[in-house]
N, C-alpha and C. Protein backbone atom coordinates (compact mmCIF):
# COMPACT_ATOMS: atom_id res chain seq x y z
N UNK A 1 51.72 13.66 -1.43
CA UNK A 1 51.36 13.69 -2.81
C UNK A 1 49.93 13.16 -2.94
N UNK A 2 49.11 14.07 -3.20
CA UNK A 2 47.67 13.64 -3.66
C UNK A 2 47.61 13.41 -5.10
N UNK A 3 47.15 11.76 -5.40
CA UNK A 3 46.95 11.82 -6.63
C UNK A 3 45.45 10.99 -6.75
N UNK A 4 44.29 11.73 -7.87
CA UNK A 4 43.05 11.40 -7.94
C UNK A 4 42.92 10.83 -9.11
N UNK A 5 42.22 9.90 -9.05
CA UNK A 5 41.61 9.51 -10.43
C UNK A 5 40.45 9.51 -10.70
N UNK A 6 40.16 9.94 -11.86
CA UNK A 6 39.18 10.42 -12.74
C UNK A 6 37.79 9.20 -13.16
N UNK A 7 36.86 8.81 -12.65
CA UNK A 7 36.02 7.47 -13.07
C UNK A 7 34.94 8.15 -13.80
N UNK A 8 34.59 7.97 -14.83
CA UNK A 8 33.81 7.99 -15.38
C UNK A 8 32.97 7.02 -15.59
N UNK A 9 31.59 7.41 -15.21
CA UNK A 9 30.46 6.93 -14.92
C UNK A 9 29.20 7.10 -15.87
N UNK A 10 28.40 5.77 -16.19
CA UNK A 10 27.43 6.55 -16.91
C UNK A 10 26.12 5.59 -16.01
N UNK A 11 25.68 7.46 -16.10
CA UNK A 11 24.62 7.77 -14.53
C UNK A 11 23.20 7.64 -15.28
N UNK A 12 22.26 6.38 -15.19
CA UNK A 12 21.04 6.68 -16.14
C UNK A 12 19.62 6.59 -15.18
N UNK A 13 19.37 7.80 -15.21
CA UNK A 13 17.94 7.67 -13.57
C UNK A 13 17.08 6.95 -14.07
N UNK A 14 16.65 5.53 -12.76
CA UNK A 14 15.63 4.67 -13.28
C UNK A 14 14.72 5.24 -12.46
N UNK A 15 13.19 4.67 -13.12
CA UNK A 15 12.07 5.36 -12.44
C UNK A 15 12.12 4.22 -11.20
N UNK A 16 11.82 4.82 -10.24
CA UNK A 16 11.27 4.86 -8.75
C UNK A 16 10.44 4.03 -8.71
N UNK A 17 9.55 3.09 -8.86
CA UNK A 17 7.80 2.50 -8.42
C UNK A 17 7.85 2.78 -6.71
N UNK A 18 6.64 3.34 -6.72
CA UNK A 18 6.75 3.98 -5.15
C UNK A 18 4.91 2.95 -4.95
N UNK A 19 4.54 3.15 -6.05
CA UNK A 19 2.69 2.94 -6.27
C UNK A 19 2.52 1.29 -6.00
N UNK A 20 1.55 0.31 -5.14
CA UNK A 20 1.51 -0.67 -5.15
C UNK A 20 0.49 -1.31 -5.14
N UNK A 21 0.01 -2.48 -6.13
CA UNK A 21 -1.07 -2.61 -6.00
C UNK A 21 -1.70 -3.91 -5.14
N UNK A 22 -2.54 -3.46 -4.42
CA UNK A 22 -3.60 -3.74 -3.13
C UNK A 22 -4.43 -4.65 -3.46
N UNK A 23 -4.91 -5.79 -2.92
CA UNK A 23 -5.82 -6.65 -3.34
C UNK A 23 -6.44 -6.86 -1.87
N UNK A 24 -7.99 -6.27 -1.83
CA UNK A 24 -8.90 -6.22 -0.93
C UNK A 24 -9.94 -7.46 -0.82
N UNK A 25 -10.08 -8.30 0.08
CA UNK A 25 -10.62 -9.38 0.24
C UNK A 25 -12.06 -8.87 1.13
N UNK A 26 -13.22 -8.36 0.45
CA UNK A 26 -14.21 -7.68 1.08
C UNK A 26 -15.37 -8.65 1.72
N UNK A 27 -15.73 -8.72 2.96
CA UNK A 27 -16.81 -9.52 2.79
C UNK A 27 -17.85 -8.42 3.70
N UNK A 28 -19.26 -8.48 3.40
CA UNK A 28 -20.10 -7.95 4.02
C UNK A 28 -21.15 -8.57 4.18
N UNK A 29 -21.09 -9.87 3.83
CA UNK A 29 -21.92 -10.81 4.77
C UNK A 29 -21.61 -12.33 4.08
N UNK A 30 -22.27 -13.28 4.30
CA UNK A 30 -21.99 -14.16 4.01
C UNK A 30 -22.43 -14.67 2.45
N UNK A 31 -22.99 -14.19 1.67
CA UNK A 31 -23.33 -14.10 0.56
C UNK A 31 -22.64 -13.14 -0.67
N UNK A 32 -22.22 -12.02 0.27
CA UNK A 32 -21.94 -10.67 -0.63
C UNK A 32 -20.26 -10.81 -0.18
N UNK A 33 -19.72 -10.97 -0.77
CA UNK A 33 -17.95 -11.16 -1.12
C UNK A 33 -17.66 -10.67 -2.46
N UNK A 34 -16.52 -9.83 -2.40
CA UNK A 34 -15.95 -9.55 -3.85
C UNK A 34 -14.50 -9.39 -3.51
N UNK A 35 -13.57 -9.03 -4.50
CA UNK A 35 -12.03 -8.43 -4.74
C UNK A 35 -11.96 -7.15 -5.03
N UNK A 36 -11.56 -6.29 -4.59
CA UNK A 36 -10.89 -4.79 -5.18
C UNK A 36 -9.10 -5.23 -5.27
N UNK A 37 -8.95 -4.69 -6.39
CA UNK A 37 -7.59 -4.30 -6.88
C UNK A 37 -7.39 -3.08 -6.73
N UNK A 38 -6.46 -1.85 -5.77
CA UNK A 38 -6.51 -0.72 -5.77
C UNK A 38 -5.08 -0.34 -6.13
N UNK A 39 -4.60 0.54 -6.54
CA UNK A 39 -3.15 1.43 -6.76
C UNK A 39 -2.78 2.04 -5.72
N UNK A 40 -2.13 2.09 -4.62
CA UNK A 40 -1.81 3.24 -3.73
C UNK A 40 -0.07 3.47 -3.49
N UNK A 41 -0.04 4.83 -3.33
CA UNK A 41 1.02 4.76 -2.76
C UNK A 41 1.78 3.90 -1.77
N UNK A 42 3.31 3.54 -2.00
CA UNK A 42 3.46 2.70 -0.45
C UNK A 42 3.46 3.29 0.65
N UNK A 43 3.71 4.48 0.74
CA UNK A 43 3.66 5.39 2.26
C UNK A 43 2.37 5.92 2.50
N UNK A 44 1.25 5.35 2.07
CA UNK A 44 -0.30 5.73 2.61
C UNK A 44 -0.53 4.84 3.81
N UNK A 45 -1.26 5.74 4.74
CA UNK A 45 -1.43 4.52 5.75
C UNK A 45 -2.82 4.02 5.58
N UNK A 46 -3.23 2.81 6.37
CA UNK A 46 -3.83 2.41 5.88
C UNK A 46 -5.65 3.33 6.31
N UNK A 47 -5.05 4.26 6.91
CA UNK A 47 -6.78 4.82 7.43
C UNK A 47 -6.99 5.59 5.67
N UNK A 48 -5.72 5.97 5.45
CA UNK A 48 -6.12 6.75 3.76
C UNK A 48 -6.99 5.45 2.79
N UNK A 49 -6.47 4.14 2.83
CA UNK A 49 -7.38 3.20 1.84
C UNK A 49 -8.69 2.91 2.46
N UNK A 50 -8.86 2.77 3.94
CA UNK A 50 -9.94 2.17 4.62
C UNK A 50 -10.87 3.59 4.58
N UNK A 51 -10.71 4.93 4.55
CA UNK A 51 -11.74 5.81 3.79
C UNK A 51 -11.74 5.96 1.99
N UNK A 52 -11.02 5.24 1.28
CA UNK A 52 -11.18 4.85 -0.03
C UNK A 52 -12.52 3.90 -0.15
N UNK A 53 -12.31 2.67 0.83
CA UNK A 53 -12.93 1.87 0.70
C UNK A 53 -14.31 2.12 1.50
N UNK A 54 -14.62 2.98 2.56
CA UNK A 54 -15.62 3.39 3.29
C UNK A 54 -16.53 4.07 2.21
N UNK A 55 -15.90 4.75 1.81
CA UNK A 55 -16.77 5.55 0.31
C UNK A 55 -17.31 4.83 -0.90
N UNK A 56 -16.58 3.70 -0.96
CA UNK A 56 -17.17 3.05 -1.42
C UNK A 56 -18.44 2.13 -1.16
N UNK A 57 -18.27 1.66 0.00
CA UNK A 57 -18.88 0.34 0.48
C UNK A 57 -20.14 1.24 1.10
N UNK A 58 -19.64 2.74 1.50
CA UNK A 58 -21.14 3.75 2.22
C UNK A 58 -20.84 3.26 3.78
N UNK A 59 -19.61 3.30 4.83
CA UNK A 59 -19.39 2.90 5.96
C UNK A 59 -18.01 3.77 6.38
N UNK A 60 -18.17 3.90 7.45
CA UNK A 60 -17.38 4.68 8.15
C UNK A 60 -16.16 4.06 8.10
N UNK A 61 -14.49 4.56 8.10
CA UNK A 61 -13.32 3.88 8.09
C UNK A 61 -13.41 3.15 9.24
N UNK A 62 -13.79 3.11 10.30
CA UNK A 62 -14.09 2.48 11.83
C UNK A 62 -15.13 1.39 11.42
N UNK A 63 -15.89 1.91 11.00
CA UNK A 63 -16.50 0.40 10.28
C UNK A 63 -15.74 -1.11 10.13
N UNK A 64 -14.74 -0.93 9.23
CA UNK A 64 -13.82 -1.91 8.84
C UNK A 64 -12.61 -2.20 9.46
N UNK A 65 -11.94 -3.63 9.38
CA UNK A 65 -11.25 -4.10 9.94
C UNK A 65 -10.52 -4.73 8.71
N UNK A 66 -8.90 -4.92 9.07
CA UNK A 66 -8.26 -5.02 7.73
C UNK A 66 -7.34 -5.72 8.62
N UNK A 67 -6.70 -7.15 7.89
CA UNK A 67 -6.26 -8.35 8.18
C UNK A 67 -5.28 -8.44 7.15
N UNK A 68 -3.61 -9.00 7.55
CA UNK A 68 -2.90 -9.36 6.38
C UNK A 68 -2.29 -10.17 7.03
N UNK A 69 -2.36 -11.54 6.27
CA UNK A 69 -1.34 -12.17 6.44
C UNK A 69 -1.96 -12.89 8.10
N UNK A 70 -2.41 -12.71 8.67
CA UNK A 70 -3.43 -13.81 9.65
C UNK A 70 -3.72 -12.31 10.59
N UNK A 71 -2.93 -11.69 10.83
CA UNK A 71 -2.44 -10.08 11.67
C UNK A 71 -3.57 -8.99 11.41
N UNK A 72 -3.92 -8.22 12.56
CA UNK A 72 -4.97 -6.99 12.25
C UNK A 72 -4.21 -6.13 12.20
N UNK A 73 -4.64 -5.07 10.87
CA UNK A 73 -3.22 -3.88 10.71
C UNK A 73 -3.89 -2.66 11.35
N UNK A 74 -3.43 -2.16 11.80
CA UNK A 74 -3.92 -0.87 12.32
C UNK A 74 -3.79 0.45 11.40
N UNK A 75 -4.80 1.17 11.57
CA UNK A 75 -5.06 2.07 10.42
C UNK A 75 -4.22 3.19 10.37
N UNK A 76 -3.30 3.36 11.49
CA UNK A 76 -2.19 3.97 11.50
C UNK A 76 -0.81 3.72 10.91
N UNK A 77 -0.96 2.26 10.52
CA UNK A 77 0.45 1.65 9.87
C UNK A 77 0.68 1.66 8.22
N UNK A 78 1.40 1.89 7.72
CA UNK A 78 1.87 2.25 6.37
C UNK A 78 1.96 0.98 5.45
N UNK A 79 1.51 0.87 4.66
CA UNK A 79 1.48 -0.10 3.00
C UNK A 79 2.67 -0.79 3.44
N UNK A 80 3.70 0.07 2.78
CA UNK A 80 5.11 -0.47 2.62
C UNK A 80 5.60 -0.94 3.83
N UNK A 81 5.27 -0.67 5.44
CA UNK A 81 5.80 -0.98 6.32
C UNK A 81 5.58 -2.46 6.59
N UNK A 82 4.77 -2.87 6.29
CA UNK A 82 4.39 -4.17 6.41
C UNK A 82 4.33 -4.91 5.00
N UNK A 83 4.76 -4.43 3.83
CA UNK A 83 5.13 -5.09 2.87
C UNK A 83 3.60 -5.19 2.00
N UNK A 84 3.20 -5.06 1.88
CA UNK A 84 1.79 -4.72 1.91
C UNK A 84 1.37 -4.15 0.46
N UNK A 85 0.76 -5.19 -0.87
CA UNK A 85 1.07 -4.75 -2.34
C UNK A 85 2.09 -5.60 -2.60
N UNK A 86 2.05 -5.16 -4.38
CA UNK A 86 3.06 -5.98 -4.89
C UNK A 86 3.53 -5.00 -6.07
């Protein structure tokens, strides 16, 4: 004897945040320091922000070196993989 019961559910789609925002600690010499706040996706890796930021700054993505958390991230590794944003 199969007997099923009926659950009724109320199903309400929440939005996703996939987008995270980036806080860039820039220095290009010892005088010239600033902050960028950027938006990126979490599944960008990081060579996609480090030519964001190459275009900006006028330097090649190889140019720069990007540090989180004491660690050098490699420009192959993803936002979200390393927690990376908030």
């Amino acid at each position: 004897m199969d007997s099923h019961e009926e659950i009724e559910a109320d199903i309400e789609a929440e939005e996703v945040l996939t987008d995270v925002e980036v806080k860039v600690r820039v220095v290009m010499s010892e005088d010239k320091r600033f902050t960028l706040a950027l938006r990126r996706p979490s599944n960008d890796k990081m060579k996609i922000l480090a030519d964001d930021l190459g275009e900006l700054l006028n330097l090649s993505r190889y140019a720069l070196t990007f540090f989180f958390k004491g660690d050098k991230v490699a420009l192959n590794e993803r936002l979200g993989d390393r927690e990376i944003g908030s």
